[in-house]
Protein backbone atom coordinates (compact mmCIF):
# COMPACT_ATOMS: atom_id res chain seq x y z
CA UNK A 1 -15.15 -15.26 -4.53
CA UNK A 2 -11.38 -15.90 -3.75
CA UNK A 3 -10.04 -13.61 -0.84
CA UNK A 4 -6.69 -14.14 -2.23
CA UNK A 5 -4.80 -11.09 -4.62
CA UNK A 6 -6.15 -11.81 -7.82
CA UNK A 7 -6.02 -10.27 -10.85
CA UNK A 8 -8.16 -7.17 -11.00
CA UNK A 9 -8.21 -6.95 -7.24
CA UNK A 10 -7.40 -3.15 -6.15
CA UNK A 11 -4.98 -3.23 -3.46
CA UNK A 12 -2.28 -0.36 -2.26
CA UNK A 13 1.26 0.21 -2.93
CA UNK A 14 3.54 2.07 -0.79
CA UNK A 15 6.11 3.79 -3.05
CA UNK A 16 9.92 2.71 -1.84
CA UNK A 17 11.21 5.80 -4.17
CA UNK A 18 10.80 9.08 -5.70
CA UNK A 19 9.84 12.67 -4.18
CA UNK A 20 6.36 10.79 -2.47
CA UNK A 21 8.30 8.03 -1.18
CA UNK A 22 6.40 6.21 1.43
CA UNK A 23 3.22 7.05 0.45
CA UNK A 24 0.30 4.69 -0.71
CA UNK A 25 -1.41 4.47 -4.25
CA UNK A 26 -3.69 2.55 -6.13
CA UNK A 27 -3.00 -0.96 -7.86
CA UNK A 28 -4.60 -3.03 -9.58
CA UNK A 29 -3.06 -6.93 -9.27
CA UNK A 30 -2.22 -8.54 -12.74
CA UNK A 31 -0.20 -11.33 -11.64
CA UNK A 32 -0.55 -13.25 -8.16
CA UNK A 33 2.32 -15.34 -7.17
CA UNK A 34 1.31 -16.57 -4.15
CA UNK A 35 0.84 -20.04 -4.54
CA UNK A 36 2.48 -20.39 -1.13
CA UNK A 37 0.76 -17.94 0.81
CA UNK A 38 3.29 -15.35 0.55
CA UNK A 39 1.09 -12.55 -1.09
CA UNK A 40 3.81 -11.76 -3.77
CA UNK A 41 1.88 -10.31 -6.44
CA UNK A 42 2.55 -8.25 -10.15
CA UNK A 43 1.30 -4.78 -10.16
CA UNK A 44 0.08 -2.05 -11.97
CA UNK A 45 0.26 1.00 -9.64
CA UNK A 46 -1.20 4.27 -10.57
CA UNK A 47 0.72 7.65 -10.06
CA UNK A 48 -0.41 10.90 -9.25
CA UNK A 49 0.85 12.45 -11.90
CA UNK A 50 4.25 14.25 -11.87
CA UNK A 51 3.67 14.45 -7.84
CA UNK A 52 5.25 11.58 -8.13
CA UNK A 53 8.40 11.56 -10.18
CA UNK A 54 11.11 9.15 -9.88
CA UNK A 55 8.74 6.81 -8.30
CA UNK A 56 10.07 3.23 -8.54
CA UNK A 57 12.46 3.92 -11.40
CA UNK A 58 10.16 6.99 -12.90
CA UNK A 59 12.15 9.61 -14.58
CA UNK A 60 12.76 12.58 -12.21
CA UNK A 61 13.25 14.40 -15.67
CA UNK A 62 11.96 13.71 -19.01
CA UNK A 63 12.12 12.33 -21.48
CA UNK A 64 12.17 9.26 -19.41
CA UNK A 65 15.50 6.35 -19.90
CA UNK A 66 15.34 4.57 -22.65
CA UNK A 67 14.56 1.10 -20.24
CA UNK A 68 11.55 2.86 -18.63
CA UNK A 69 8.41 2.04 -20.34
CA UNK A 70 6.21 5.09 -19.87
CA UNK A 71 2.30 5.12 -20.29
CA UNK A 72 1.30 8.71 -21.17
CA UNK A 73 -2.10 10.63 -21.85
CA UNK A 74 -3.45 9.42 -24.85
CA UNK A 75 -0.10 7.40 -26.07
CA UNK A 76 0.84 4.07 -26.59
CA UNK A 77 3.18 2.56 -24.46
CA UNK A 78 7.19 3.25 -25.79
CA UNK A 79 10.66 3.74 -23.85
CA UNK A 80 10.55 7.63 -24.83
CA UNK A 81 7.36 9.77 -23.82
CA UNK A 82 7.05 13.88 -23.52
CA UNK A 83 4.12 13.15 -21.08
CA UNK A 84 4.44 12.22 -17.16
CA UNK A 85 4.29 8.40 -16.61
CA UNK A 86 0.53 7.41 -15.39
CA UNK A 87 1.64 4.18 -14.15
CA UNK A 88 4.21 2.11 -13.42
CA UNK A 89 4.47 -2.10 -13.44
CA UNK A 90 5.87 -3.10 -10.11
CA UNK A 91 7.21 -6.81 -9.51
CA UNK A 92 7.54 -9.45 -7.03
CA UNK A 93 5.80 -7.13 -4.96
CA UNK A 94 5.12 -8.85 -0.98
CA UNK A 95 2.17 -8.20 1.43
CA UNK A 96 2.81 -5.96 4.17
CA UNK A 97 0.64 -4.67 7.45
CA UNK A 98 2.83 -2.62 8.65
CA UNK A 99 2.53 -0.72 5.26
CA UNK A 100 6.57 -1.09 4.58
CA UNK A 101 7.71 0.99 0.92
CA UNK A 102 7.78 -1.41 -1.78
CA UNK A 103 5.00 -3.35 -0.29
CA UNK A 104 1.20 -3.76 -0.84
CA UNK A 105 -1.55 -3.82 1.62
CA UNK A 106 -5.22 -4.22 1.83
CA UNK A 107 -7.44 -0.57 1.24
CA UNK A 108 -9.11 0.55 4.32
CA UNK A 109 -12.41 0.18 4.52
CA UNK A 110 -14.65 4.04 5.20
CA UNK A 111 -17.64 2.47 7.07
């Protein structure tokens, strides 16, 4: 098994914007661009809910802009949704220890 970010490996994403700014959520890699060993990767990045609106480009207010793709309850993707956006594709995302917003990092391990 590769130790590397590939796709389908959960990882975390510290939010650069929005009202939880700073904080980490779940992602799941779908793109790993770090043929050089730079740990840029594509991300999905699950929200928690409207707790986190205007995350990376999120609508603060709905419905969302018409250049934000919005995934909601039960719906199929489109530019206009009533519902809060579940997730949100983040790119060119880098590695980061220190945990830096608009970074990914590693999930700790409960032992």
């Amino acid at each position: 098994m590769s130790e590397g970010p590939n796709q389908g490996r959960m990882v975390r994403y510290v939010l650069a914007s929005g009202r939880s700014a700073g904080q980490a959520r779940p992602a799941m890699v779908v793109r790993d661009w770090s043929e050089k060993g730079n740990g840029c990767v594509n991300l999905q990045v699950f929200l928690d809910g409207s707790n986190d609106a205007g995350a990376e480009g999120t609508p603060e207010v709905f419905p969302a802009p018409a250049n934000v793709v919005c995934y909601g309850a039960g719906e199929v993707p489109q530019s206009f949704s009533k519902y809060t956006p579940l997730t949100v594709w983040v790119t060119s995302a880098n590695y980061s220890e220190e945990k830096t917003p608009g970074t990914w990092h590693w999930p700790t391990i409960a032992r």
